[in-house]
Every structure is written in C-alpha cells, then in structure tokens.
N, C-alpha and C. Protein backbone atom coordinates (compact mmCIF):
# COMPACT_ATOMS: atom_id res chain seq x y z
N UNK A 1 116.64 103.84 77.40
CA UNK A 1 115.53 104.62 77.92
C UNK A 1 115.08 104.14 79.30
N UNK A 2 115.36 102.83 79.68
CA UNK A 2 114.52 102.42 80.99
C UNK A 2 115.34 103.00 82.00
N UNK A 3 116.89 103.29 81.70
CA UNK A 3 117.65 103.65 82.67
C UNK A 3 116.90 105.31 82.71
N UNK A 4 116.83 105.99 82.36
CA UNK A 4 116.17 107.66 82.44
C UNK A 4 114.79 106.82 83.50
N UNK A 5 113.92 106.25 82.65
CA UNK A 5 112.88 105.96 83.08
C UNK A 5 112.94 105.25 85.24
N UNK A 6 113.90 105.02 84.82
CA UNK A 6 114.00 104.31 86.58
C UNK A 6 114.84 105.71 87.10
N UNK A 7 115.74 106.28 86.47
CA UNK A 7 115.81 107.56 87.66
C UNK A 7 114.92 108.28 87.73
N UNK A 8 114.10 108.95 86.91
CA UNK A 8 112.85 109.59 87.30
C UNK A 8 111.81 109.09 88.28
N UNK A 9 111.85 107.70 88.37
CA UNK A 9 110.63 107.02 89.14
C UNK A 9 111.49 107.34 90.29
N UNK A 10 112.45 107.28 90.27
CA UNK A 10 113.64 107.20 91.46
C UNK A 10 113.05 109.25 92.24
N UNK A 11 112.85 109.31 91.36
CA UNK A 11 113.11 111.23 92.12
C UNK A 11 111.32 111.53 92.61
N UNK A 12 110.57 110.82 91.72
CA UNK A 12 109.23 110.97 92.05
C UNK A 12 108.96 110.17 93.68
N UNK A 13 109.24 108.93 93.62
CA UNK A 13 109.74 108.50 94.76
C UNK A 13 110.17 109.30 96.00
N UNK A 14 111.24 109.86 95.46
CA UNK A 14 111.91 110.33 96.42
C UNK A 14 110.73 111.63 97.12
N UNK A 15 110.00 112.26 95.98
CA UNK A 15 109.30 113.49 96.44
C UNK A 15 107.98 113.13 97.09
N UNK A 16 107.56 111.79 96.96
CA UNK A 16 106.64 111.16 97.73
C UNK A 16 107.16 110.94 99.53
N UNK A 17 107.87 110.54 99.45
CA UNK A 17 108.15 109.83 100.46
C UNK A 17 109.33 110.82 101.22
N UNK A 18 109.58 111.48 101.06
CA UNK A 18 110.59 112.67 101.81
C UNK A 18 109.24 113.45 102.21
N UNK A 19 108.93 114.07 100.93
CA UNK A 19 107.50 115.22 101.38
C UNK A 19 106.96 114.65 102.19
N UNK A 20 105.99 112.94 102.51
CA UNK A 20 105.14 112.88 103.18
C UNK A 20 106.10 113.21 104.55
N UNK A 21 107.30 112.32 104.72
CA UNK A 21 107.85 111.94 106.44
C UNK A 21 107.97 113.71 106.81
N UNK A 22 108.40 114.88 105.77
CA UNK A 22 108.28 116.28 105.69
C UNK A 22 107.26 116.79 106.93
N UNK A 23 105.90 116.17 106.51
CA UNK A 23 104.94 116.41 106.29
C UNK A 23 103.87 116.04 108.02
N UNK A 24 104.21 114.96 107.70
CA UNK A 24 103.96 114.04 109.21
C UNK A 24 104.92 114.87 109.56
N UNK A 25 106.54 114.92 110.19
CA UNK A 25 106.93 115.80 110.86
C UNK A 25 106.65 117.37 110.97
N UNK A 26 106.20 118.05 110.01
CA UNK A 26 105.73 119.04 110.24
C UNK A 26 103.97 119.09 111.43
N UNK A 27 103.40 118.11 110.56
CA UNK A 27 102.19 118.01 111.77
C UNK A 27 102.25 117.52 113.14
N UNK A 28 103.47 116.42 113.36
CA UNK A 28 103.72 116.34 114.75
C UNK A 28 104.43 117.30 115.81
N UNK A 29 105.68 117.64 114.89
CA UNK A 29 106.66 118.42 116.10
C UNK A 29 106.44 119.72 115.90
N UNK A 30 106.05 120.10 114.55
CA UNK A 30 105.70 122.29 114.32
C UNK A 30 104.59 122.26 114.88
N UNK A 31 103.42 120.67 115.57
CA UNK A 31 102.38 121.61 115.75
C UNK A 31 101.21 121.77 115.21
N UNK A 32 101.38 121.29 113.61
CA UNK A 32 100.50 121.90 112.28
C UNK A 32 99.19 121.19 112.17
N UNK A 33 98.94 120.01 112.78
CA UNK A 33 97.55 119.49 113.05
C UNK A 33 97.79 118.25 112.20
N UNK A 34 96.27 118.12 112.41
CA UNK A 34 96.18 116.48 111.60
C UNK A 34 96.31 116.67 110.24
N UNK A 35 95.72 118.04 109.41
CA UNK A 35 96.06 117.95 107.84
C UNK A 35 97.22 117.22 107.80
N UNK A 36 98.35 117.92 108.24
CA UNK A 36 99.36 117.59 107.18
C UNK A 36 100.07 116.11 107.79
N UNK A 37 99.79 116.05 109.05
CA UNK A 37 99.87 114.42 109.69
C UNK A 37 98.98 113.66 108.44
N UNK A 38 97.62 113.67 107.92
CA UNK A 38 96.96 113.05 106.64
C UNK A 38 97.46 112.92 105.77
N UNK A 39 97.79 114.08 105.16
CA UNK A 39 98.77 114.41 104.07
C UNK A 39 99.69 113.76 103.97
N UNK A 40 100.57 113.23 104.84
CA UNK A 40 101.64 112.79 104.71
C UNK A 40 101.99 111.47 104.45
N UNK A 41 100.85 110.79 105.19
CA UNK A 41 100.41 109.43 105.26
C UNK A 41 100.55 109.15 104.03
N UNK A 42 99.26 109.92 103.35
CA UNK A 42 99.09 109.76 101.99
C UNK A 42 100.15 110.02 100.81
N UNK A 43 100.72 111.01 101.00
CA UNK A 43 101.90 110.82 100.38
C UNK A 43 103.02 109.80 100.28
N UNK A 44 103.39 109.28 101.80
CA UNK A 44 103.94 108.08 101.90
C UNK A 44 103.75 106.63 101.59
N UNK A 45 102.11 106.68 101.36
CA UNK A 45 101.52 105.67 100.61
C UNK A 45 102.12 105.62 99.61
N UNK A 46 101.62 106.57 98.48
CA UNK A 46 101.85 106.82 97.22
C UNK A 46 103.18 106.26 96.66
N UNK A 47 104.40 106.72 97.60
CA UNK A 47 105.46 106.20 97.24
C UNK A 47 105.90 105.03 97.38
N UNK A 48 105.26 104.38 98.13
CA UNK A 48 105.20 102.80 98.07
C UNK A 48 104.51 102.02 96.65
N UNK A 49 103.55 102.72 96.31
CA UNK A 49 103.12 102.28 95.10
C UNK A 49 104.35 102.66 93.60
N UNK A 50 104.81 103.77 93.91
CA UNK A 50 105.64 104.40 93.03
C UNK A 50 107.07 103.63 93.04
N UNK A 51 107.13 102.98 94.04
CA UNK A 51 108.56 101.99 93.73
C UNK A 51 108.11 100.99 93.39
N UNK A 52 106.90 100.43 93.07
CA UNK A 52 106.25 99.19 92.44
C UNK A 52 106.62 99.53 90.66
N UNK A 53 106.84 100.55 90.25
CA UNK A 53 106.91 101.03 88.49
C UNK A 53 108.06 101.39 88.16
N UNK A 54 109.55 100.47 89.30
CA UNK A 54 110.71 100.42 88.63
C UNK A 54 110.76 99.09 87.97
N UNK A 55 111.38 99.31 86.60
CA UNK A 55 111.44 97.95 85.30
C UNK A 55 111.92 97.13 85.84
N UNK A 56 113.29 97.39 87.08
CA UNK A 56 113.60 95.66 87.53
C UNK A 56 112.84 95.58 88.80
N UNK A 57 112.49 93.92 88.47
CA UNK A 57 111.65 93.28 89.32
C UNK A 57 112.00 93.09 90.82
N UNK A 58 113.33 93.18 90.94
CA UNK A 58 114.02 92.56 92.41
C UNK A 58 113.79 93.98 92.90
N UNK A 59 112.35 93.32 94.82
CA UNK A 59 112.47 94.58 95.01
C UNK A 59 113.55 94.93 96.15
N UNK A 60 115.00 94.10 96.50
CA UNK A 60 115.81 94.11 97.47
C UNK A 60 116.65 95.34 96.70
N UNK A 61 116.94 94.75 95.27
CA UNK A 61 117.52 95.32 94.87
C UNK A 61 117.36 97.04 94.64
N UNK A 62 116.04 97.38 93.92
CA UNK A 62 115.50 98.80 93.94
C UNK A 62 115.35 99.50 95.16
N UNK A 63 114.83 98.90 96.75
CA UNK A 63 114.69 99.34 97.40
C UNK A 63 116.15 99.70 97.95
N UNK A 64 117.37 98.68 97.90
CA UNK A 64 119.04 99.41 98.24
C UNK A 64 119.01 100.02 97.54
N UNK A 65 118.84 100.22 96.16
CA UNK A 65 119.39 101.77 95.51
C UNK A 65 118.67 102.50 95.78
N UNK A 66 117.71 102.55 95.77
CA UNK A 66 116.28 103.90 96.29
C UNK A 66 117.51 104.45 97.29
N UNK A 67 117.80 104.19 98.51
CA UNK A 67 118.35 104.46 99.39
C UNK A 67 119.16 105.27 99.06
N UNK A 68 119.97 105.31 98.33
CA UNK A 68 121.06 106.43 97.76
C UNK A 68 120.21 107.91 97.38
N UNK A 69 119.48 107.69 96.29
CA UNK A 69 118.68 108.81 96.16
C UNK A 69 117.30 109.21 97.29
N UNK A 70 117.55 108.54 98.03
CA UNK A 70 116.64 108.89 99.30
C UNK A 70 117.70 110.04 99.93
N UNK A 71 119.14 109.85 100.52
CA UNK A 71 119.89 110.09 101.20
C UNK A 71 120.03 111.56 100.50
N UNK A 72 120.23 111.67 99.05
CA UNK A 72 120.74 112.73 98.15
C UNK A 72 119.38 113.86 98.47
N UNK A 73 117.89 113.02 97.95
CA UNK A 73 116.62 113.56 98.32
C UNK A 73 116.70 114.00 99.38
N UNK A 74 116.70 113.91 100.52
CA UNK A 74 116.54 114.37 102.00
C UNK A 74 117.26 115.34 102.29
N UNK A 75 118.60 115.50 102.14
CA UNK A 75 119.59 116.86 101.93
C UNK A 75 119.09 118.33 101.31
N UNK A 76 118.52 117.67 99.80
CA UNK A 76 117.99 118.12 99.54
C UNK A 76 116.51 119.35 99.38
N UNK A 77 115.67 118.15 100.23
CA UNK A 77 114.51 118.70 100.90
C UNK A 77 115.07 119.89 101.62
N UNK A 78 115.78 119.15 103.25
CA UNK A 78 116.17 120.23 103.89
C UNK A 78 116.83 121.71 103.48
N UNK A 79 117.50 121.57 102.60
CA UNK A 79 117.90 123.08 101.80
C UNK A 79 117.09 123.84 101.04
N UNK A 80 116.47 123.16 100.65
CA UNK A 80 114.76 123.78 99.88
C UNK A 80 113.68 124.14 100.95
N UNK A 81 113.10 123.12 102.11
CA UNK A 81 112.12 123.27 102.59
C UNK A 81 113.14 124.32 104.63
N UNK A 82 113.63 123.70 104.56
CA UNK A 82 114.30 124.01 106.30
C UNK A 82 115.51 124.87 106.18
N UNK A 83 115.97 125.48 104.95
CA UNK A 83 117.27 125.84 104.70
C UNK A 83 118.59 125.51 105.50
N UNK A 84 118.62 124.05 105.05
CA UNK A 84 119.82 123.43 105.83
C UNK A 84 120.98 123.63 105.28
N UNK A 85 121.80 123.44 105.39
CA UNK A 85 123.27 123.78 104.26
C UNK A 85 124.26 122.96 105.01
N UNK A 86 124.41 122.00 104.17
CA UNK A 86 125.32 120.75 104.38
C UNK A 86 126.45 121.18 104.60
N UNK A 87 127.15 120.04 104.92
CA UNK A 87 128.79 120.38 104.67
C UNK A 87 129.16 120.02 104.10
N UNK A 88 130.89 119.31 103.81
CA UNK A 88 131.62 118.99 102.81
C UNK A 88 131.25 117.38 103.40
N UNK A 89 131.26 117.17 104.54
CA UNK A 89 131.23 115.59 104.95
C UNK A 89 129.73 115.21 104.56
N UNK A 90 128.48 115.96 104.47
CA UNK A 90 127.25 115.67 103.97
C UNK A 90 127.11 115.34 102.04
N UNK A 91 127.78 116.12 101.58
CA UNK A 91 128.24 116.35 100.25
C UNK A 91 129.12 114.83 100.01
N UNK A 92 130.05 114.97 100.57
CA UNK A 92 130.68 113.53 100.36
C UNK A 92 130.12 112.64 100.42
N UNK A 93 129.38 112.28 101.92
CA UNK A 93 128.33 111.12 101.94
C UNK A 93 127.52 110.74 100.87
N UNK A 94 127.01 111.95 99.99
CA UNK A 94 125.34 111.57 99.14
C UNK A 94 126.20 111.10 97.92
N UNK A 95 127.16 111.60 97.50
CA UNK A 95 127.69 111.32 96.69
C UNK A 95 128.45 109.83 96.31
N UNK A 96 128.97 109.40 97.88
CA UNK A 96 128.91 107.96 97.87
C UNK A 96 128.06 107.29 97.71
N UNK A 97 126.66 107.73 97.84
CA UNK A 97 125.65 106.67 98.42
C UNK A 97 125.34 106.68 97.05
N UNK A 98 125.09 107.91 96.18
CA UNK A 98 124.76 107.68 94.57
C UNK A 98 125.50 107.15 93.73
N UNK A 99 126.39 106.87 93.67
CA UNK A 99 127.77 105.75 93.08
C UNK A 99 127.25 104.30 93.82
N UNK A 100 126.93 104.18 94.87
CA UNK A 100 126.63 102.87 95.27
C UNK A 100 124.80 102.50 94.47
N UNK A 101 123.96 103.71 94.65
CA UNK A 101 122.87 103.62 94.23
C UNK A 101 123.12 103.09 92.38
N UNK A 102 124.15 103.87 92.00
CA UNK A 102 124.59 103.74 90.54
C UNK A 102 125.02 102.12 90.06
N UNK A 103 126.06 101.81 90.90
CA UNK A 103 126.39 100.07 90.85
C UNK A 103 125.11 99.62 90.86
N UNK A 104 124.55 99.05 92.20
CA UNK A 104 123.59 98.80 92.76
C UNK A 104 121.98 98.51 91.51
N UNK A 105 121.90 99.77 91.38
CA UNK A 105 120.95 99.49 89.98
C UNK A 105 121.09 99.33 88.39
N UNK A 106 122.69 99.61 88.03
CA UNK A 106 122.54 100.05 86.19
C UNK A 106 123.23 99.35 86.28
N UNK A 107 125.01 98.37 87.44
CA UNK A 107 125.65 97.73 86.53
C UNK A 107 125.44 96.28 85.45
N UNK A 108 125.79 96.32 84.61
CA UNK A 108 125.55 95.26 83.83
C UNK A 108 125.67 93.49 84.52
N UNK A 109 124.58 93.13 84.35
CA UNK A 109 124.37 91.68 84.93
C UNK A 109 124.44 90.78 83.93
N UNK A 110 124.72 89.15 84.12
CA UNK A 110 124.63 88.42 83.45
C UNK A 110 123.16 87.34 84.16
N UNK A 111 122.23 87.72 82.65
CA UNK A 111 121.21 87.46 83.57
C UNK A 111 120.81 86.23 82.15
C-alpha cells in the first residue's frame, strides 16, 4: 500500500507545483496580474510541504524520483492546459525518466 500511497503523493505533488510555476508563468508572461503570480506562489508552497508526506525519509532520494514524474507531469500540463503535443522523442524521454523515477524509489534495498 505505501507504494500506491507515494505515487499518489507523487501526482498531487506534481499538480501543486506544475500548476503553481503554470500559474506564476501565466501572471508574468500572459500578463494575468498578481492573482495568479499569488496563486502560484501558494501553490508552490504547498508542494513543498506535500513532498514532506512521502514514507521514505531520504529527501535526496524522493526529491530524484519526484523528478521523473515532474518531467511526465509537465508534458502533461502542457497538453491539457497549452495544447502541446509532444513527440515521439518527448514520449521517449518521460518514459525514461519514469523507469529511472521507478528504480530510484520502489527498488528493493537492503536496509
């Protein structure tokens, strides 16, 4: 169960902290004012607290795998929020980075 439990923190994460930088970039370069420059802050806060409520303690370790599902997250965003549409070399990339995110956090340690 903790493994479900750390990818979900992993995607909440991700929607913190994509949305806020989203967000701040939307209020700096679209223009959109200080709301969503606030907003974003705050959101980006949040996700700093939200990688504090993954079960393993090492935060070198959570914060390199975060990174994978950051990379997958952000693609993401953009096709949802900017309608970006990757390519096959973007596709390839996230997919490495989540196999590394995968080692990185679930393989079995001798602890």
């Amino acid at each position: 169960m903790s493994v479900i439990r750390s990818l979900a923190l992993f995607v909440v994460a991700a929607l913190f902290e994509i949305g806020g930088a989203w967000l701040v970039w939307q209020g700096v370069r679209e223009h959109r004012g200080w709301a969503w420059i606030g907003g974003g802050v705050i959101a980006l806060a949040t996700y700093g607290f939200v990688a504090t409520l993954q079960p393993d303690g090492e935060f070198g370790r959570v914060l390199a795998a975060y990174g994978g599902v950051f990379v997958v997250g952000s693609i993401a965003w953009g096709m949802a929020a900017d309608g970006y549409r990757p390519d096959r070399w973007d596709v390839t990339g996230a997919l490495i980075c989540l196999a590394g995110m995968a080692v990185i956090m679930y393989a079995p340690r001798n602890h």
